[in-house]
C-alpha atoms as a PDB file:
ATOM      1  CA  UNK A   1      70.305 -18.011  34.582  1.00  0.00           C
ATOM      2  CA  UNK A   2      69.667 -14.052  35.821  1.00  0.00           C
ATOM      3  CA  UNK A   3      66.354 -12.689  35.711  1.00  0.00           C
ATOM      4  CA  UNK A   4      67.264 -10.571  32.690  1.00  0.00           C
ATOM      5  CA  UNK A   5      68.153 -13.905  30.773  1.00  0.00           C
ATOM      6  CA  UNK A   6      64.680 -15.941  32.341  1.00  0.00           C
ATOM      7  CA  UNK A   7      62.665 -12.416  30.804  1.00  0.00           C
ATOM      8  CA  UNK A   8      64.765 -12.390  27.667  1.00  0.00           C
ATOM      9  CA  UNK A   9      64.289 -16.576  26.867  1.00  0.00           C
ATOM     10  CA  UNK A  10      60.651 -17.167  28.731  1.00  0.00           C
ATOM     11  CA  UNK A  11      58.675 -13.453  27.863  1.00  0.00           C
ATOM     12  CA  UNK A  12      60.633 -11.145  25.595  1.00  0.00           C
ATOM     13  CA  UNK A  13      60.487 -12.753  22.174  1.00  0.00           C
ATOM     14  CA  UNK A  14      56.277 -13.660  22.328  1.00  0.00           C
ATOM     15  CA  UNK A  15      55.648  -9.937  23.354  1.00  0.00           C
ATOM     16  CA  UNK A  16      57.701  -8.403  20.791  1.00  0.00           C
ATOM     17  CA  UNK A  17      55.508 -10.540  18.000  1.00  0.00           C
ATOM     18  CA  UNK A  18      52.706  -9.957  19.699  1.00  0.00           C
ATOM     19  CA  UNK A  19      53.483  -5.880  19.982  1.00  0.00           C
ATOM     20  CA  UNK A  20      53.569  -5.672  16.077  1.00  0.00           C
ATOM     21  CA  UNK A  21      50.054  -6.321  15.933  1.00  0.00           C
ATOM     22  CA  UNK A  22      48.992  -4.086  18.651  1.00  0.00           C
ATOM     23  CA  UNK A  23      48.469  -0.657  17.423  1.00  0.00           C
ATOM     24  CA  UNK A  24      48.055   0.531  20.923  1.00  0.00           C
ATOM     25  CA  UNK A  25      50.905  -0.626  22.382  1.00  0.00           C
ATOM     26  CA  UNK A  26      54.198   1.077  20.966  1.00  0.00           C
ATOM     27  CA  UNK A  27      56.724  -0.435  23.346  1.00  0.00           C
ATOM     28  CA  UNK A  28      56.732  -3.458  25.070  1.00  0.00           C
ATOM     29  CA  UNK A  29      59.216  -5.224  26.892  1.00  0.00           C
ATOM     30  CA  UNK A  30      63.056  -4.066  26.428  1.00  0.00           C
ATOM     31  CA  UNK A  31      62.784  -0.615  28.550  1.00  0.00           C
ATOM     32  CA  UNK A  32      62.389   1.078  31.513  1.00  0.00           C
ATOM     33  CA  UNK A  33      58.545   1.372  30.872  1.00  0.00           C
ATOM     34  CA  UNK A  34      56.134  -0.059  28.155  1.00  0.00           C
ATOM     35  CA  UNK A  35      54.574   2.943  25.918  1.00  0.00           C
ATOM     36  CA  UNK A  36      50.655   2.347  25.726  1.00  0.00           C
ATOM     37  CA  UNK A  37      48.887   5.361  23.382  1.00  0.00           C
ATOM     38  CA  UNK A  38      45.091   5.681  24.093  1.00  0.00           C
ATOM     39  CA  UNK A  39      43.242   5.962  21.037  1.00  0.00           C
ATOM     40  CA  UNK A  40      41.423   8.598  20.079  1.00  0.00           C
ATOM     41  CA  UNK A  41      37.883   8.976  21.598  1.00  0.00           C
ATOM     42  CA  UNK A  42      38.503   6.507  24.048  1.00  0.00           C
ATOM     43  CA  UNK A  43      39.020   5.587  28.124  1.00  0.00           C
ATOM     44  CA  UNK A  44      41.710   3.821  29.682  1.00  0.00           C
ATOM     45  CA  UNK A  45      40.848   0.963  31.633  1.00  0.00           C
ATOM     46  CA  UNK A  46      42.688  -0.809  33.797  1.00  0.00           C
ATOM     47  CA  UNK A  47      43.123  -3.392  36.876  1.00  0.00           C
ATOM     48  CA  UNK A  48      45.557  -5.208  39.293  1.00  0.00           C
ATOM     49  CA  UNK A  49      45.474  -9.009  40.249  1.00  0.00           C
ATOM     50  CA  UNK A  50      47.598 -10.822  42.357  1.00  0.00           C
ATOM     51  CA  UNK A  51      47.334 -14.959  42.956  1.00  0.00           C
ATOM     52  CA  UNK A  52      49.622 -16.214  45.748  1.00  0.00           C
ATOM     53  CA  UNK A  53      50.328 -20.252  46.012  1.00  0.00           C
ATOM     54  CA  UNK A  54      48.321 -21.893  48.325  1.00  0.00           C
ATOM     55  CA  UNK A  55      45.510 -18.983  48.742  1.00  0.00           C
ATOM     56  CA  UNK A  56      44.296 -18.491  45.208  1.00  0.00           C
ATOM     57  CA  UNK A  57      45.422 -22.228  43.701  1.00  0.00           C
ATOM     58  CA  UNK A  58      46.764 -25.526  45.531  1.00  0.00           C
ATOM     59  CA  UNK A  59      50.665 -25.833  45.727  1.00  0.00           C
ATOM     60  CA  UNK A  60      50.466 -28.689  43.168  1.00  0.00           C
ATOM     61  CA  UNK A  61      48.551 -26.778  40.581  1.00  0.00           C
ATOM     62  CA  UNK A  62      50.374 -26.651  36.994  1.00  0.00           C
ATOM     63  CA  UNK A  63      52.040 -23.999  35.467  1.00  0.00           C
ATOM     64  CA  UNK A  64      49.584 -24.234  32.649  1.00  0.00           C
ATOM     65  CA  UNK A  65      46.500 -24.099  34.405  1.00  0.00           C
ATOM     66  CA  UNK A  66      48.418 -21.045  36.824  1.00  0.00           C
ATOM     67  CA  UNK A  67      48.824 -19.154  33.155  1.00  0.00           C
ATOM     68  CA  UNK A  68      45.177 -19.212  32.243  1.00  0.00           C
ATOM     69  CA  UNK A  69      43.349 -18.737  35.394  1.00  0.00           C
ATOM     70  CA  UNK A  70      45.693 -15.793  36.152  1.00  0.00           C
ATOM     71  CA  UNK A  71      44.896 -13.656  33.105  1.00  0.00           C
ATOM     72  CA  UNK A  72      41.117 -15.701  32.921  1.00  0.00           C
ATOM     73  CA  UNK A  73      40.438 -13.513  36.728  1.00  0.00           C
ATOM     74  CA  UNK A  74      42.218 -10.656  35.621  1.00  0.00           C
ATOM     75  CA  UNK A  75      40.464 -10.011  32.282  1.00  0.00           C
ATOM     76  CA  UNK A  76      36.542 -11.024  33.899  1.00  0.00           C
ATOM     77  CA  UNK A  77      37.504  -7.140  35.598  1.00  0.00           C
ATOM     78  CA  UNK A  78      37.858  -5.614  32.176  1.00  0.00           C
ATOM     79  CA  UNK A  79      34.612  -7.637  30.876  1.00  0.00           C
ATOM     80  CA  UNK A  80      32.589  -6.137  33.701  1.00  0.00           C
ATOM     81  CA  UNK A  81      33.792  -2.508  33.175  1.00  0.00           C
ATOM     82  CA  UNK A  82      32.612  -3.356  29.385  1.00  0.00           C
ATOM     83  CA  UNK A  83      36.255  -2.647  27.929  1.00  0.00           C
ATOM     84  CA  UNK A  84      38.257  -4.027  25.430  1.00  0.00           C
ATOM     85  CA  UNK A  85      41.316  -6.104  26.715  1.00  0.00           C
ATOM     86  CA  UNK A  86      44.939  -4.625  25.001  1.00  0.00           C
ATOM     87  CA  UNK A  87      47.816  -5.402  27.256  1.00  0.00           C
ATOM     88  CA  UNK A  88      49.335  -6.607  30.492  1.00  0.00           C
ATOM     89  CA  UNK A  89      52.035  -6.785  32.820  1.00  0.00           C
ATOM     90  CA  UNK A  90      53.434  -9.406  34.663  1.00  0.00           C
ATOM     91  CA  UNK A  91      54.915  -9.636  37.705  1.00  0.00           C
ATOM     92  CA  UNK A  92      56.336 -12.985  38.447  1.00  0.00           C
ATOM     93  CA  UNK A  93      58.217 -14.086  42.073  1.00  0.00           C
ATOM     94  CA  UNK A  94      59.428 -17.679  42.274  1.00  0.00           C
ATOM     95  CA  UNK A  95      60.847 -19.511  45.049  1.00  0.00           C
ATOM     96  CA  UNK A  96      63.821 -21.129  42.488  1.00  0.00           C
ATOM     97  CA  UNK A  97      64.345 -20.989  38.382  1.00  0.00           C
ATOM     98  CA  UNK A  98      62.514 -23.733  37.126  1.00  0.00           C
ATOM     99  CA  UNK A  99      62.930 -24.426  33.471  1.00  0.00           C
ATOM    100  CA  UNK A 100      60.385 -26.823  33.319  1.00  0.00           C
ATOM    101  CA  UNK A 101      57.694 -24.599  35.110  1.00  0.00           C
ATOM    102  CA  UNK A 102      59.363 -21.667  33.250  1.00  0.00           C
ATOM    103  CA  UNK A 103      58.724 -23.301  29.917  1.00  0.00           C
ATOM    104  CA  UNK A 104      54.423 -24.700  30.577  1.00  0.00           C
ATOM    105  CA  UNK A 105      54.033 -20.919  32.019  1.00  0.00           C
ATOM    106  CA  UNK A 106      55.018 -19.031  29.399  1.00  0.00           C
ATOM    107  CA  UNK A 107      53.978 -21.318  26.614  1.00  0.00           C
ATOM    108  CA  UNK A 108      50.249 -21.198  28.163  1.00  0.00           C
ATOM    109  CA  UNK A 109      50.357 -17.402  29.113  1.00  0.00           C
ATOM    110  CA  UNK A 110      50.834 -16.951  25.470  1.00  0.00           C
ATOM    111  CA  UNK A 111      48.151 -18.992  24.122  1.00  0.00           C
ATOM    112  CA  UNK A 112      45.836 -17.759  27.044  1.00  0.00           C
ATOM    113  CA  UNK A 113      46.863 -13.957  26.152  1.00  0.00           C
ATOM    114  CA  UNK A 114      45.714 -14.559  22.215  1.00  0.00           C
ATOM    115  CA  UNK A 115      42.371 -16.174  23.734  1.00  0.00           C
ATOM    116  CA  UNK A 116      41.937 -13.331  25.895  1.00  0.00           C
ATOM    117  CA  UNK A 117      43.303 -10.637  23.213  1.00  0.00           C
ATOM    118  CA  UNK A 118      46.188  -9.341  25.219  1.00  0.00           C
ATOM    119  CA  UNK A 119      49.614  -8.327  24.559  1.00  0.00           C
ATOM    120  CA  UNK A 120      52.424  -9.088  27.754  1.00  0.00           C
ATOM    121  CA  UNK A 121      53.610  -5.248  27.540  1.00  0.00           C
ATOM    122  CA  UNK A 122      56.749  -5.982  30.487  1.00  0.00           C
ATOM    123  CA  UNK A 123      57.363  -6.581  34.258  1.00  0.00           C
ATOM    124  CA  UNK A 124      59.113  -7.585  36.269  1.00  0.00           C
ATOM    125  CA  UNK A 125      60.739 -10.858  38.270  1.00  0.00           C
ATOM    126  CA  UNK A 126      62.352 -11.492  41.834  1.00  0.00           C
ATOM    127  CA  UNK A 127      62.573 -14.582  44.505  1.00  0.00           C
ATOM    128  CA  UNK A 128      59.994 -15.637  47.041  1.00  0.00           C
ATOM    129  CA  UNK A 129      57.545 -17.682  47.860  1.00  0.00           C
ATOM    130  CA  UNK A 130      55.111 -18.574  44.520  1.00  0.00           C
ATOM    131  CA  UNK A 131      53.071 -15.313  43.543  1.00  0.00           C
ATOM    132  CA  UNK A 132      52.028 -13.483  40.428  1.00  0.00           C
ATOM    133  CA  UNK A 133      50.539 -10.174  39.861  1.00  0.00           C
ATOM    134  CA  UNK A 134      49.029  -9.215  36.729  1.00  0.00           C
ATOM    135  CA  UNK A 135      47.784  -5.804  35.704  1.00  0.00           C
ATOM    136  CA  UNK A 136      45.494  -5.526  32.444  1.00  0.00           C
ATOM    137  CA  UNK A 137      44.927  -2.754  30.318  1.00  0.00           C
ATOM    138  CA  UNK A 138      41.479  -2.206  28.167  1.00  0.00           C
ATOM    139  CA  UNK A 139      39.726   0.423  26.727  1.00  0.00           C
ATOM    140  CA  UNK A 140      35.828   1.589  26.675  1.00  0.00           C
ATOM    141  CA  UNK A 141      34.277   4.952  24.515  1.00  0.00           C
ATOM    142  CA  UNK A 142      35.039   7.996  26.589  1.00  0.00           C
ATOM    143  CA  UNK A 143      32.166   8.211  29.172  1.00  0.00           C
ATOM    144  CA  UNK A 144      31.167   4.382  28.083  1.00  0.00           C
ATOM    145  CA  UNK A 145      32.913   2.404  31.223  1.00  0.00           C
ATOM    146  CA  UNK A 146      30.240   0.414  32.944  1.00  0.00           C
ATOM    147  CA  UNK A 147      30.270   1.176  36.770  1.00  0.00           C
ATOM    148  CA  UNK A 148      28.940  -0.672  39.601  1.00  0.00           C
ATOM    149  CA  UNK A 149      27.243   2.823  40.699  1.00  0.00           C
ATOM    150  CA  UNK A 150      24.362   3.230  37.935  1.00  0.00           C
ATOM    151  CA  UNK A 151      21.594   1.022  38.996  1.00  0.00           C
ATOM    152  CA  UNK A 152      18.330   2.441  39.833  1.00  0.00           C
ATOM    153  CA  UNK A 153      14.619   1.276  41.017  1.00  0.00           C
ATOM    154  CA  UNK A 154      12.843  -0.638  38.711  1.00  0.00           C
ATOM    155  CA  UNK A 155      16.287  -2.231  37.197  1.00  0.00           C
ATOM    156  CA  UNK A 156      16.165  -5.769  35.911  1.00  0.00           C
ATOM    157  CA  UNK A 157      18.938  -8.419  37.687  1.00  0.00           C
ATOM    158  CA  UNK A 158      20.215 -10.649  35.144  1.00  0.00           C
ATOM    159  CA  UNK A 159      23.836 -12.967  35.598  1.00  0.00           C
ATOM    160  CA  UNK A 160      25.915 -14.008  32.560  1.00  0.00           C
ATOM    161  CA  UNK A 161      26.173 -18.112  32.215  1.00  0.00           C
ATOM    162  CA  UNK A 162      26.062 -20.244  35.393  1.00  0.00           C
ATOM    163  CA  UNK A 163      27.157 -20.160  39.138  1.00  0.00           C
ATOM    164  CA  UNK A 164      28.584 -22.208  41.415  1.00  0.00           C
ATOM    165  CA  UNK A 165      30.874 -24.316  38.700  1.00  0.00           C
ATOM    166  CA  UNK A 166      34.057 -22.853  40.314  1.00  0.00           C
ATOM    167  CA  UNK A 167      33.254 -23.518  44.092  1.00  0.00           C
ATOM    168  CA  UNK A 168      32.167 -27.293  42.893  1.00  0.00           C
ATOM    169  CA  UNK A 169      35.886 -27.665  41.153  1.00  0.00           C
ATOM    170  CA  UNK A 170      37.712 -26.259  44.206  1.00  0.00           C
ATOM    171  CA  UNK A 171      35.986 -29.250  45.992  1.00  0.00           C
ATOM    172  CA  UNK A 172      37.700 -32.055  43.355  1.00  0.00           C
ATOM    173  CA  UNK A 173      41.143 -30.951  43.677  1.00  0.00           C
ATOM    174  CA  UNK A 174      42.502 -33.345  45.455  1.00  0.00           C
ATOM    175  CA  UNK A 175      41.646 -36.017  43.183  1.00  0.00           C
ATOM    176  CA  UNK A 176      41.449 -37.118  39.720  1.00  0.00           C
ATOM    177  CA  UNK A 177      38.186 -36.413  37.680  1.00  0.00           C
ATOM    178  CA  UNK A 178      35.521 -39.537  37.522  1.00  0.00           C
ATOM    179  CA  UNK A 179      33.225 -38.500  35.077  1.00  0.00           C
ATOM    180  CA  UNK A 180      33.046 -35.445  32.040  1.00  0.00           C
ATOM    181  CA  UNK A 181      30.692 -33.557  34.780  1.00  0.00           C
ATOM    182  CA  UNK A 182      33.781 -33.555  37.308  1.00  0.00           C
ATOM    183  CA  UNK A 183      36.310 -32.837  33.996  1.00  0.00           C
ATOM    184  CA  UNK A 184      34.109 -29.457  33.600  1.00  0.00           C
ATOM    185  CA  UNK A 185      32.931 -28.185  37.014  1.00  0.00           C
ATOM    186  CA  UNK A 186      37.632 -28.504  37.763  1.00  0.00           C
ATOM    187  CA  UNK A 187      38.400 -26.748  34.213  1.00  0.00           C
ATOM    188  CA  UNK A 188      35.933 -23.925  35.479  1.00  0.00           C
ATOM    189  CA  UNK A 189      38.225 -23.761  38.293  1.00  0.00           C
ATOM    190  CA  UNK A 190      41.525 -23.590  36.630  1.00  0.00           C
ATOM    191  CA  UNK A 191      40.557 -22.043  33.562  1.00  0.00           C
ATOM    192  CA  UNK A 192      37.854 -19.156  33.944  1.00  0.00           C
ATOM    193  CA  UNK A 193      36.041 -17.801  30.769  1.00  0.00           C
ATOM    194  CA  UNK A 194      36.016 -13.843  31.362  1.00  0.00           C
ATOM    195  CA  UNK A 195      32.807 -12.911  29.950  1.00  0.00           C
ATOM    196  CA  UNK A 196      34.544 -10.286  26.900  1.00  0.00           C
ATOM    197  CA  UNK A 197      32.113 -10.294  24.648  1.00  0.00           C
ATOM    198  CA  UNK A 198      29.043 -10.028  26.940  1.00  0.00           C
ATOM    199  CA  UNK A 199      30.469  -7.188  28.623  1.00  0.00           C
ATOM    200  CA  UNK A 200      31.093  -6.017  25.099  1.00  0.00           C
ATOM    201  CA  UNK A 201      27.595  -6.282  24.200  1.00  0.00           C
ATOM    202  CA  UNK A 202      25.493  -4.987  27.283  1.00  0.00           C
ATOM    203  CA  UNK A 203      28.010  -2.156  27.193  1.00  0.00           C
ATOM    204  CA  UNK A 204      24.917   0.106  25.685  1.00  0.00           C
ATOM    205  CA  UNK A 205      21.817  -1.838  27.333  1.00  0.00           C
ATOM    206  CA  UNK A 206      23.342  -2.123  31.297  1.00  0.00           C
ATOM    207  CA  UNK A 207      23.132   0.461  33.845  1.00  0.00           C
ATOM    208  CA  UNK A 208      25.444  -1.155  36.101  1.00  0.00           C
ATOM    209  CA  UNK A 209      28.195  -3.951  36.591  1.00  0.00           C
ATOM    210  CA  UNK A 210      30.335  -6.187  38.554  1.00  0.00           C
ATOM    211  CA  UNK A 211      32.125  -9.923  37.923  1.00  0.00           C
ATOM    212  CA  UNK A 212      32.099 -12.083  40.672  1.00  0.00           C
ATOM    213  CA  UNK A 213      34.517 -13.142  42.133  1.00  0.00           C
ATOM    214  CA  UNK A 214      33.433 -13.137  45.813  1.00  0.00           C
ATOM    215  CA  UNK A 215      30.212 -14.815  45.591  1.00  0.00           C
ATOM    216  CA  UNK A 216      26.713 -13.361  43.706  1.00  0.00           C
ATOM    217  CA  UNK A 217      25.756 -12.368  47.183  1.00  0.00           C
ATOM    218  CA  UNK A 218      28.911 -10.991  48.497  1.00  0.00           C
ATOM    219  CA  UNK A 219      29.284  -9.203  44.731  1.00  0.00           C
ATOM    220  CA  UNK A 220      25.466  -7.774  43.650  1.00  0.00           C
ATOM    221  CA  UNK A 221      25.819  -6.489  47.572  1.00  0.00           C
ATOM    222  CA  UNK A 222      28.636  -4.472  46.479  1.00  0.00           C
ATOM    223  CA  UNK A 223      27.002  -3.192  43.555  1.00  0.00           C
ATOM    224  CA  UNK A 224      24.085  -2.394  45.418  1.00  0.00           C
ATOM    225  CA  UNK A 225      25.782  -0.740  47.789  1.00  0.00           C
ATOM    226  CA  UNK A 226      27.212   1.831  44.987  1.00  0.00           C
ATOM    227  CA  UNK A 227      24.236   2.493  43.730  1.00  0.00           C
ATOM    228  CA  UNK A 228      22.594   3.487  47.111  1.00  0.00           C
ATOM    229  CA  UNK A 229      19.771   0.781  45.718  1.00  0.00           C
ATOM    230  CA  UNK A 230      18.730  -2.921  47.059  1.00  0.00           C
ATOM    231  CA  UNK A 231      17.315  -6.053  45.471  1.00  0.00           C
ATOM    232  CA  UNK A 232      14.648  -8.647  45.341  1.00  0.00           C
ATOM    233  CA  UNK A 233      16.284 -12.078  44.411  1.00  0.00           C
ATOM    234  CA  UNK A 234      14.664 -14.809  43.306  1.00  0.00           C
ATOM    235  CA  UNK A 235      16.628 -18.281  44.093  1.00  0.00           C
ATOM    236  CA  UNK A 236      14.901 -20.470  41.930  1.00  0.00           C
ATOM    237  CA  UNK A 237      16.306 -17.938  39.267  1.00  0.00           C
ATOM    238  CA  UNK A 238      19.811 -18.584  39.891  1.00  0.00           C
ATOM    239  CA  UNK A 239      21.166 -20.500  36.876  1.00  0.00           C
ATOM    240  CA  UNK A 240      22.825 -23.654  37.750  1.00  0.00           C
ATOM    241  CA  UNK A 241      24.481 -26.517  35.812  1.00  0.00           C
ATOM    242  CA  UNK A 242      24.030 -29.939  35.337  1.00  0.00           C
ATOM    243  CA  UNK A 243      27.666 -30.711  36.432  1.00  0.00           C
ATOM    244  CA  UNK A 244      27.045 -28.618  39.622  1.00  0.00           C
ATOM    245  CA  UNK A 245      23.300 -30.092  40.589  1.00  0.00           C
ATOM    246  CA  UNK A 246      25.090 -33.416  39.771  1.00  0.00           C
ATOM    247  CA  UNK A 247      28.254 -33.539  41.953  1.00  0.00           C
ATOM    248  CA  UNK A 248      26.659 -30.751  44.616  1.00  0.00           C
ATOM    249  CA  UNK A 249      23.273 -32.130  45.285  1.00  0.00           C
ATOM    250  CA  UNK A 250      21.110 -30.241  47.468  1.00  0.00           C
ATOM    251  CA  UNK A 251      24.369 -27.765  48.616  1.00  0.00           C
ATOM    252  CA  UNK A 252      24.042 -26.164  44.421  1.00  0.00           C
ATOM    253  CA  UNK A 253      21.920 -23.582  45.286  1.00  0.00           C
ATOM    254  CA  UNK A 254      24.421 -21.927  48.403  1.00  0.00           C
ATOM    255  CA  UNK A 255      27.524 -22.615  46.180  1.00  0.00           C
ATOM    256  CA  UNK A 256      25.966 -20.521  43.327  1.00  0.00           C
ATOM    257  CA  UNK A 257      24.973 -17.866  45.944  1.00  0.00           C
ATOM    258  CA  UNK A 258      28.210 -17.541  47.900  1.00  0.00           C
ATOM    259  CA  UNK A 259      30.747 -19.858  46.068  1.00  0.00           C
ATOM    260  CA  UNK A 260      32.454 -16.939  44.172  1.00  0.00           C
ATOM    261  CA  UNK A 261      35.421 -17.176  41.418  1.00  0.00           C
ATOM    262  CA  UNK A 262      33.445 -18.000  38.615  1.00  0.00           C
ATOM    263  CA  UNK A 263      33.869 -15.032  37.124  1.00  0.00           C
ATOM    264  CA  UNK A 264      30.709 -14.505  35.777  1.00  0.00           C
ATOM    265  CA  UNK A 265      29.001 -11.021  34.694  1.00  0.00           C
ATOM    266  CA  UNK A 266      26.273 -10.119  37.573  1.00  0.00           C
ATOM    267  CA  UNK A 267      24.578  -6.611  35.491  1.00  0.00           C
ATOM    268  CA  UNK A 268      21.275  -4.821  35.689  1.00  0.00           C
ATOM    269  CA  UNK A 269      19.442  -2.518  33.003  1.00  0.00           C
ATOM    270  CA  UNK A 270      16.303  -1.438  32.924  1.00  0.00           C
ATOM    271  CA  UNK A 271      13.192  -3.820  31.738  1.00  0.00           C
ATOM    272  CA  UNK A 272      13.467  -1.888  27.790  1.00  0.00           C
ATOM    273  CA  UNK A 273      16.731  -2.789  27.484  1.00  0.00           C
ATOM    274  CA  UNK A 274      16.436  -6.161  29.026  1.00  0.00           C
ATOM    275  CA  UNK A 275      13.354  -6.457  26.347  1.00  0.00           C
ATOM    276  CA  UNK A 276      16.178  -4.965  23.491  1.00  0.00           C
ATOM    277  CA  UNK A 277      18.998  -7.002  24.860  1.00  0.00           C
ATOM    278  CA  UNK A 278      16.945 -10.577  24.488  1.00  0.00           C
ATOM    279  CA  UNK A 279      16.626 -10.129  20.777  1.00  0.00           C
ATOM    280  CA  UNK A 280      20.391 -10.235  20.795  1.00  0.00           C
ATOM    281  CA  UNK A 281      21.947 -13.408  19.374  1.00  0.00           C
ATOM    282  CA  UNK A 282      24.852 -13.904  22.287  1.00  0.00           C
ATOM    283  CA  UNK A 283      26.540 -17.057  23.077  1.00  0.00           C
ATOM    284  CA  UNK A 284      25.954 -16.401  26.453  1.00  0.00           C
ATOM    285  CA  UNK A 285      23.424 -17.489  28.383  1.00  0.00           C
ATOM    286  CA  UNK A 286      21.830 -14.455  30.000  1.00  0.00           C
ATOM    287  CA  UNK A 287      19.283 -15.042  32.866  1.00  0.00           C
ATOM    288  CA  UNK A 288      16.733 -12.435  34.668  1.00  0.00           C
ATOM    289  CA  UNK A 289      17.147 -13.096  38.735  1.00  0.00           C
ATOM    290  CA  UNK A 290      15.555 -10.212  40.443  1.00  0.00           C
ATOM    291  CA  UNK A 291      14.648  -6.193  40.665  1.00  0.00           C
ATOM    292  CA  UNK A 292      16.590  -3.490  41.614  1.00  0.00           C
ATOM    293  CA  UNK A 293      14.283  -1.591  45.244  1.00  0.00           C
ATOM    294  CA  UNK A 294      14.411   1.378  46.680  1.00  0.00           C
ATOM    295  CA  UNK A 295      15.723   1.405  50.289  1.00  0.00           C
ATOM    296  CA  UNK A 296      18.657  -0.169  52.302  1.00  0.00           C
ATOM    297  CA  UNK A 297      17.338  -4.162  52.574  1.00  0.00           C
ATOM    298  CA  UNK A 298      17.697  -6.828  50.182  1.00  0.00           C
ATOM    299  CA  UNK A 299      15.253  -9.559  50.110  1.00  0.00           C
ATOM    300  CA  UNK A 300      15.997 -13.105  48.627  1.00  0.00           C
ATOM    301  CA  UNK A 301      13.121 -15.425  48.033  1.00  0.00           C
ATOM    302  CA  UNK A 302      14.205 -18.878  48.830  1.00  0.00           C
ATOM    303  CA  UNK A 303      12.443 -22.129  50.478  1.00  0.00           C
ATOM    304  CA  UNK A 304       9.195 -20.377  49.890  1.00  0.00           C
ATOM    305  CA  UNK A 305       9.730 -17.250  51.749  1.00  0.00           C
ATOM    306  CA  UNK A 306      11.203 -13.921  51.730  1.00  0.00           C
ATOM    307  CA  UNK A 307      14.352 -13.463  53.666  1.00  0.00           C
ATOM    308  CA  UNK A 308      17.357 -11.034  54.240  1.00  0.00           C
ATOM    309  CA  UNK A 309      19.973 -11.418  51.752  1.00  0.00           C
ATOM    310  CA  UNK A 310      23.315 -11.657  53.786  1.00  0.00           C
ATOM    311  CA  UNK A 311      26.519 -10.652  51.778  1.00  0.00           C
ATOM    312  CA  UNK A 312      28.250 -13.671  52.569  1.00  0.00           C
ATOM    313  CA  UNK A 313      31.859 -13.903  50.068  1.00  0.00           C
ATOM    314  CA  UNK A 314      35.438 -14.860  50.896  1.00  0.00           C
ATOM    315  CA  UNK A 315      37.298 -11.875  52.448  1.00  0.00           C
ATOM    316  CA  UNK A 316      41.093 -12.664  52.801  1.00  0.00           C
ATOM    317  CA  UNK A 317      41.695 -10.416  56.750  1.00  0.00           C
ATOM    318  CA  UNK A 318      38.346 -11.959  57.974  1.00  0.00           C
ATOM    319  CA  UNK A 319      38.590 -13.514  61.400  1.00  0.00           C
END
């Protein structure tokens, strides 16, 4: 089997069912490029992702749980800009054709796509060593993207769900899960929920946003960094899980901080709209963890003191 014939059996046939539903998208996979037509009144949005075997999931990770927490990272960047996910493109480079692999991949990509309201618009495929690159495609009103730049004194810090989940599941990879707690913290690895329809919803309320990805830390330090602002965090703010305080113990609190990869929404707004935004009925948990300062240092309030807030994250050409 060629490349063309992997595309045509594996990808070709779910995108062009999936294309007739997509007003947006007018050409998918079968040509040189994909034809995506912005809709009226509206900005493009879009990102690149790239996992690589062995850095971003362990060599004997399935194909299944590859599918979802691909698209699962890729889309968290379209929830943070507040945009509505349309399409994607894959590129896929294996070390061999596997049928097997071929066949959980593309059947989960699929399923993971409808979850995640996405359309596989084309790509591309080639030989190497495991990787996959995904670029998504969403769209915001014109002007209405949400920015890591807009936060200002005075701005409420809140974080979408919990943190820490993912960096607990990295630790239980090597073995099987022992309990439900373990069975969640691993599927919060594998399979990240991007946070769509939060990012959908404090579209209008938030004045800035970011997903982490890196760490809360390593990610609100970014954001404040835009924004020429800094931060007072609270600690005991950070919301944790029972599955993480369970199987982490007395280490929850840094994994929340600097674990990263849960893809979470980290967002601030000012203390109206945190007022208007509470009266929202949202799935989501939503949780206040600190103020937006003026000046260039960050303060985190932990073990009954005040002290610097290090940007601490993983960085992939740190020494």
């Amino acid at each position: 089997m060629d490349e063309f014939s992997l595309i045509k059996r594996y990808f070709e046939q779910p995108s062009h069912s999936a294309v007739q539903g997509n007003d947006a998208l007018l050409l998918g996979i079968g040509d040189d490029c994909a034809v995506l037509r912005i809709p009226a009144a509206k900005d493009l949005v879009f990102s690149i992702d790239t996992l690589v075997e062995g850095v971003h999931f362990p060599v004997e990770a399935s194909a299944a749980d590859i599918a979802w927490r691909l698209l699962g990272s890729a889309v968290s960047d379209l929830a943070a800009m507040g945009a509505e996910p349309n399409s994607f493109t894959l590129a896929l480079t294996l070390p061999g054709m596997a049928p097997q692999w071929l066949e959980e991949f593309s059947l989960n990509l699929v399923t993971a796509a409808a979850k995640y309201q996405l359309t596989l618009a084309g790509g591309d495929t080639t030989k190497g060593p495991l990787a996959l690159s995904v670029q998504v495609n969403g769209f915001v009103n014109q002007g209405a993207a949400l920015l890591r730049s807009g936060a200002v004194e005075g701005d409420i810090v809140c974080v979408t769900g919990s943190l820490g989940d993912s960096k607990a599941g990295l630790g239980l990879l090597a073995k099987p899960p022992e309990n439900q707690q373990q069975a969640y913290l691993l599927e919060r690895y594998y399979r990240p929920l991007p946070r769509i329809s939060s990012g959908l919803l404090i579209n209008t309320f938030a004045s800035a946003c970011i997903d982490v990805s890196d760490g809360l830390i390593a990610d609100l330090s970014h954001l404040l960094k835009r924004s020429g602002v800094s931060a007072k965090i609270d600690a005991q703010s950070i919301p944790l899980s029972q599955a993480l305080l369970q199987e982490a113990g007395e280490n929850a609190l840094q994994w929340a901080l600097t674990g990263g990869e849960d893809f979470e929404l980290c967002f601030t707004l000012s203390a109206e709209n945190w007022a208007a935004l509470k009266l929202q009925h949202h799935d989501v948990a939503l949780t206040a963890i600190g103020v937006i300062t003026a000046g260039d240092e960050s303060k985190i309030f932990q073990n009954n003191q005040w002290q610097p807030m290090v940007a601490k994250g993983y960085l992939h050409f740190s020494e």
